[in-house]
Protein backbone atom coordinates (compact mmCIF):
# COMPACT_ATOMS: atom_id res chain seq x y z
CA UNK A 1 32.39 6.68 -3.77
CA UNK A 2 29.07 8.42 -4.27
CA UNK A 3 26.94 5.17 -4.97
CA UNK A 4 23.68 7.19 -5.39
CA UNK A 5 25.12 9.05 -8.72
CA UNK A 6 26.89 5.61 -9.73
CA UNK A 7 23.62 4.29 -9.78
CA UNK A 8 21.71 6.71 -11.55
CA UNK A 9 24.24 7.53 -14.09
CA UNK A 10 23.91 3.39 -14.63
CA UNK A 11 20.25 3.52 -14.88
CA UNK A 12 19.98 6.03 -16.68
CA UNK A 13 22.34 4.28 -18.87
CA UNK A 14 20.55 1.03 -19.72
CA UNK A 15 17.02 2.51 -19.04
CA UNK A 16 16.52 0.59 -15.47
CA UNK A 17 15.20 4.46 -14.70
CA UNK A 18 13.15 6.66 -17.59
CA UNK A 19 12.04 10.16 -17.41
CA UNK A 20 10.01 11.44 -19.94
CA UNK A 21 7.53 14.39 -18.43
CA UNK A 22 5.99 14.59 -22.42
CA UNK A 23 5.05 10.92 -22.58
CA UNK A 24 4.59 9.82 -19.01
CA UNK A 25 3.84 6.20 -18.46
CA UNK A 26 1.00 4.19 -17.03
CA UNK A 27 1.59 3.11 -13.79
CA UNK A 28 -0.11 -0.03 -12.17
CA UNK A 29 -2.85 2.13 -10.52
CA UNK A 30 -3.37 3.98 -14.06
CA UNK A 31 -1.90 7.14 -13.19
CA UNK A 32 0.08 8.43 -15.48
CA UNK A 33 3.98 9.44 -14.04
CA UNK A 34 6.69 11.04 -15.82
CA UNK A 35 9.14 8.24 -14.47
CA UNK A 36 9.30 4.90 -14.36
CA UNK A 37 11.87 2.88 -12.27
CA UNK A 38 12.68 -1.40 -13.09
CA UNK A 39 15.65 -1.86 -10.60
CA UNK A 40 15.56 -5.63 -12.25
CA UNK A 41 17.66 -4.28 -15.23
CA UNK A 42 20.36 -3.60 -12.68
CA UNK A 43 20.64 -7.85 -12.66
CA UNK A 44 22.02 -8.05 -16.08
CA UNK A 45 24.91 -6.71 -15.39
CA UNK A 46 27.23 -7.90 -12.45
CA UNK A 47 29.27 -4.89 -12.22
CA UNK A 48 26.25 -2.78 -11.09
CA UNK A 49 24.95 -5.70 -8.43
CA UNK A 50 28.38 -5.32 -7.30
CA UNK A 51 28.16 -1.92 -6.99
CA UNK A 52 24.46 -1.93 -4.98
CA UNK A 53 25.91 -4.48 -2.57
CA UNK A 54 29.05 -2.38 -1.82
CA UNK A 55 26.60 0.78 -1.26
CA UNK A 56 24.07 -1.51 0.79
CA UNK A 57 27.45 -2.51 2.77
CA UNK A 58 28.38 1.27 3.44
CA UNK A 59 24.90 1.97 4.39
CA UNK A 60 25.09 -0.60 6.90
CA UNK A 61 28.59 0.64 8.18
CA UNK A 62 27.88 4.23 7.70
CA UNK A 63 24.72 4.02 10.06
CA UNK A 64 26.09 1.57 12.70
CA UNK A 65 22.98 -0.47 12.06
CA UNK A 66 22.55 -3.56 14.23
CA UNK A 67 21.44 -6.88 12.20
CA UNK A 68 21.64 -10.36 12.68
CA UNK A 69 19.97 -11.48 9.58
CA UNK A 70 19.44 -10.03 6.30
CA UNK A 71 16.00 -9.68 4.87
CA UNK A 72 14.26 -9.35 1.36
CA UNK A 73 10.78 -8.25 0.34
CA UNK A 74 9.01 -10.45 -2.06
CA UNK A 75 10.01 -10.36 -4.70
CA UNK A 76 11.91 -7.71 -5.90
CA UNK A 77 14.47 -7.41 -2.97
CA UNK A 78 15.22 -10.93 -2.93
CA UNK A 79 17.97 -10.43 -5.74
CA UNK A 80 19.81 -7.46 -3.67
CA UNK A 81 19.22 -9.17 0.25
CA UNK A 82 20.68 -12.22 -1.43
CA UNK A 83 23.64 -10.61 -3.02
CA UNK A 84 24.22 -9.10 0.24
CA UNK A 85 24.00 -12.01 2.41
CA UNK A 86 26.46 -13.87 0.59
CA UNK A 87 28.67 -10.73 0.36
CA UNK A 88 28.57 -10.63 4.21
CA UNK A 89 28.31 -14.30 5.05
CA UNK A 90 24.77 -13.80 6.82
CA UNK A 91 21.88 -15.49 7.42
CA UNK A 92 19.15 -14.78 4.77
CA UNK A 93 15.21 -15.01 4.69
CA UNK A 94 12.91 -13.71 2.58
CA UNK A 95 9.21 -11.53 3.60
CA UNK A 96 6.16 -12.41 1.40
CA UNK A 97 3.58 -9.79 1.05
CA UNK A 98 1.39 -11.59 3.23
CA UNK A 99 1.12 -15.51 4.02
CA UNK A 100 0.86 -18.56 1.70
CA UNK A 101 -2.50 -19.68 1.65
CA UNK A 102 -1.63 -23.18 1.82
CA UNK A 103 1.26 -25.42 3.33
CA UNK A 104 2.55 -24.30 6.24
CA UNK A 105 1.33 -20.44 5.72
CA UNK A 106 4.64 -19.28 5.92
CA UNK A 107 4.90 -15.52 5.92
CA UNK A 108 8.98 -15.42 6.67
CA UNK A 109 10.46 -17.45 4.30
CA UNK A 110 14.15 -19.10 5.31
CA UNK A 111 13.02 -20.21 8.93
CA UNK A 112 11.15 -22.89 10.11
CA UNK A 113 6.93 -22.57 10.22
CA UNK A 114 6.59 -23.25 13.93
CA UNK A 115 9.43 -21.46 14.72
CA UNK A 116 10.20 -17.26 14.99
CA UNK A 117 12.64 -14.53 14.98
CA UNK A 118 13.42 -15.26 18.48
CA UNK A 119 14.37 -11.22 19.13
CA UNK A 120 16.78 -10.97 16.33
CA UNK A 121 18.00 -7.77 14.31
CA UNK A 122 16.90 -7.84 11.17
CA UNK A 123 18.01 -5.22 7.80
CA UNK A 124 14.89 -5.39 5.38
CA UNK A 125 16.35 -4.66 2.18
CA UNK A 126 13.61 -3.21 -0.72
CA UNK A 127 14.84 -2.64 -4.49
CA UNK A 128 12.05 0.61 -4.54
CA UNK A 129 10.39 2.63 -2.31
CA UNK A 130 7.50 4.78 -3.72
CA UNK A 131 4.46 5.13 -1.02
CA UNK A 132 5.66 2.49 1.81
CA UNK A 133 2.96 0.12 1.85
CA UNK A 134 4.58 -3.03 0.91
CA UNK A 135 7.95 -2.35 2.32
CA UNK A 136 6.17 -1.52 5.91
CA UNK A 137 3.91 -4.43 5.31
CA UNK A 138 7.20 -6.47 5.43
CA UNK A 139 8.78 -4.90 8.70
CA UNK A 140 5.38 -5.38 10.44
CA UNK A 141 6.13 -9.22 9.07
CA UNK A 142 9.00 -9.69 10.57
CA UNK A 143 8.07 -7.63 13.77
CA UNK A 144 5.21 -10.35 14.28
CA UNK A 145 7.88 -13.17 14.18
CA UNK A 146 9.50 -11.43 16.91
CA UNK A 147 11.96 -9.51 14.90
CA UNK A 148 13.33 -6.69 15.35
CA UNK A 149 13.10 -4.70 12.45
CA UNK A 150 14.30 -0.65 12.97
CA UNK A 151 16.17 -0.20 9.07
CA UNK A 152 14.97 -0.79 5.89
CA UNK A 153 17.50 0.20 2.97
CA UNK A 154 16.51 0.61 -0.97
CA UNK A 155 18.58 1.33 -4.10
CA UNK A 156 16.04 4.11 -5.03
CA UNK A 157 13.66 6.19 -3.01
CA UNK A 158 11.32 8.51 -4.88
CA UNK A 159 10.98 10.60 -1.25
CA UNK A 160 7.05 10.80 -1.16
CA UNK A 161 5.54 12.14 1.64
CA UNK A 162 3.07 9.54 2.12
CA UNK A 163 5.87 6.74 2.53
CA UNK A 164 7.94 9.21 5.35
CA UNK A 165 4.79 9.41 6.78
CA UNK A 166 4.06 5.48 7.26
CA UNK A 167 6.99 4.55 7.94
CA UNK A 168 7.06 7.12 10.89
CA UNK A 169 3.43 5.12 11.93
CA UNK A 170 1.68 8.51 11.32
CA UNK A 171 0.19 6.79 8.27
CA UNK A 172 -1.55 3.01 7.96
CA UNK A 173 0.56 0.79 5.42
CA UNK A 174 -2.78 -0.99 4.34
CA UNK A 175 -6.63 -0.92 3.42
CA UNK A 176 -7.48 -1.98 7.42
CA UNK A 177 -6.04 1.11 8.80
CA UNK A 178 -2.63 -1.00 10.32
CA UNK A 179 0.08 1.45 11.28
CA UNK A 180 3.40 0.29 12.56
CA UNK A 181 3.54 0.52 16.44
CA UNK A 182 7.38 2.31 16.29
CA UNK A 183 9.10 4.02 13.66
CA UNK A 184 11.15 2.12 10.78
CA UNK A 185 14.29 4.23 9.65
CA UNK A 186 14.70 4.18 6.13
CA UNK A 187 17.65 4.61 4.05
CA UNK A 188 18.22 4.54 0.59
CA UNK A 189 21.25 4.51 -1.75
CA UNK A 190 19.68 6.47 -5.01
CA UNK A 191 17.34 9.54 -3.97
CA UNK A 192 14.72 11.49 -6.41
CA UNK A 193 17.03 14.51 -5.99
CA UNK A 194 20.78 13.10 -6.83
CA UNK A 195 18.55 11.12 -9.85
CA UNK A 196 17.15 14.60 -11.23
CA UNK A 197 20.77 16.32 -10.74
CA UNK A 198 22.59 13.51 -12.49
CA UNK A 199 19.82 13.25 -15.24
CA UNK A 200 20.10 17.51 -15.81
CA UNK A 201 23.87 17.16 -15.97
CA UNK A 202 23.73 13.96 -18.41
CA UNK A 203 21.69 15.54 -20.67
CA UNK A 204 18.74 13.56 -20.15
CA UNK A 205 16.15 16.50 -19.28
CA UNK A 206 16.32 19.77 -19.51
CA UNK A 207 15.62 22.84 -16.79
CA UNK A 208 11.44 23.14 -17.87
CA UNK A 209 11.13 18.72 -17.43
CA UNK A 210 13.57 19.36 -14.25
CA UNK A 211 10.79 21.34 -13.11
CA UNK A 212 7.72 19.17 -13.96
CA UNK A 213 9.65 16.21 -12.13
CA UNK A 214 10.22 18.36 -8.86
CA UNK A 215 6.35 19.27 -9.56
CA UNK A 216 5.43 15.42 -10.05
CA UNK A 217 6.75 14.39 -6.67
CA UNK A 218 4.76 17.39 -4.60
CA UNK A 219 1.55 15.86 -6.60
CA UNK A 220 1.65 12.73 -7.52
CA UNK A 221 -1.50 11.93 -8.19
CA UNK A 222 -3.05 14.60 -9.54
CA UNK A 223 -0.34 16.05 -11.83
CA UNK A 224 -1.26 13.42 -15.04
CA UNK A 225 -4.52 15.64 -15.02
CA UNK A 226 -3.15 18.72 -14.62
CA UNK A 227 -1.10 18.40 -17.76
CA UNK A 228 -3.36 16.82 -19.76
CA UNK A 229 -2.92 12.73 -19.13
CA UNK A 230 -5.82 11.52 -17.31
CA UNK A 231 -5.97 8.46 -15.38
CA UNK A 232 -6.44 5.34 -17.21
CA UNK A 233 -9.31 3.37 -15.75
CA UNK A 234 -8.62 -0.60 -15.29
């Protein structure tokens, strides 16, 4: 099975993924994008978790990846690392975005405060992957609990430079300048490119919005100016 077109023809389907080039939407940081990705839809609907934990599974088979526990970011890959833990009988923990401020501080969620990774494999598993900063925030994570963290797997990957680029260390993940010390492969079961072919033969844009979505990944930033959507300031 092809799971990246199954996916995208689903998202597509109950608007879990939107592309509209003429009416982009407003983005967190302001910017306005012609696409806009909620993986959470895909929760709805147990057919399509089934089918995201059967890719995740071939992923993991496919690419002889090592793993001893299965991990989640906080908190949008908790849904998809727990489906898959249970699918594979595995340990699970969870990777907050940095730690609790209170309590035990707990940064890896699903083992004990005082205690660590102890050397382990561990399969970080993100719903989205857009510039890398969170999802390499979470490797480093688990890498300072002793972990050993090498793959990190998504449902969708909108293949931006800037997120190859940090999680090959060449790039820092946060405001302080921290770069991972070793690479972090990355593998995702929905690409930007099988996304824009299924959407062209669906129907859902045509060969001039094809072109301003292949033209929206190369500039992300500054192509909501360029045609005429400037940034909203916050």
């Amino acid at each position: 099975m092809d799971y990246g077109r199954e996916i995208a023809r689903a998202g597509l389907e109950i608007g879990a993924i939107k592309l509209n080039p003429d009416k982009p939407f407003t983005w967190a940081s302001g910017f306005k994008m012609p696409i806009y990705n909620d993986n959470r839809m895909f929760l709805f609907h147990p057919e399509h978790r089934e089918l995201i934990v059967e890719g995740f599974d071939n992923l993991l088979y496919s690419e002889k990846m090592v793993y001893d526990f299965i991990a989640g970011t906080s908190t949008s890959g908790i849904p998809p690392a727990t489906s898959l833990a249970d699918a594979l009988a595995m340990p699970l923990i969870y990777v907050r975005d940095k730690p609790k401020g209170h309590g035990l501080q707990n940064q890896i969620e699903g083992i004990d405060a005082e205690s660590d990774l102890r050397g382990m494999h561990v399969v970080l598993i993100e719903d989205l992957i857009s510039m890398g900063g969170s999802s390499a925030r979470a490797v480093q994570g688990i890498r300072d609990a002793k972990g050993v963290c090498n793959n990190c797997i998504s449902i969708f990957n909108y293949g931006l430079k800037e997120a190859r680029d940090v999680f090959n260390g060449e790039r820092s993940y946060d405001e302080k300048g921290n770069k991972l010390s070793s690479p972090c492969n990355v593998n995702s079961l929905l690409t930007y490119d099988v996304l824009l072919d299924v959407a062209k033969e669906k129907g859902r844009i045509n060969v001039g919005e094809r072109e301003m979505l292949e033209e929206w990944r190369e500039d992300y930033l500054g192509w909501g100016e360029k045609h005429g959507f400037p940034r909203v300031e916050k």
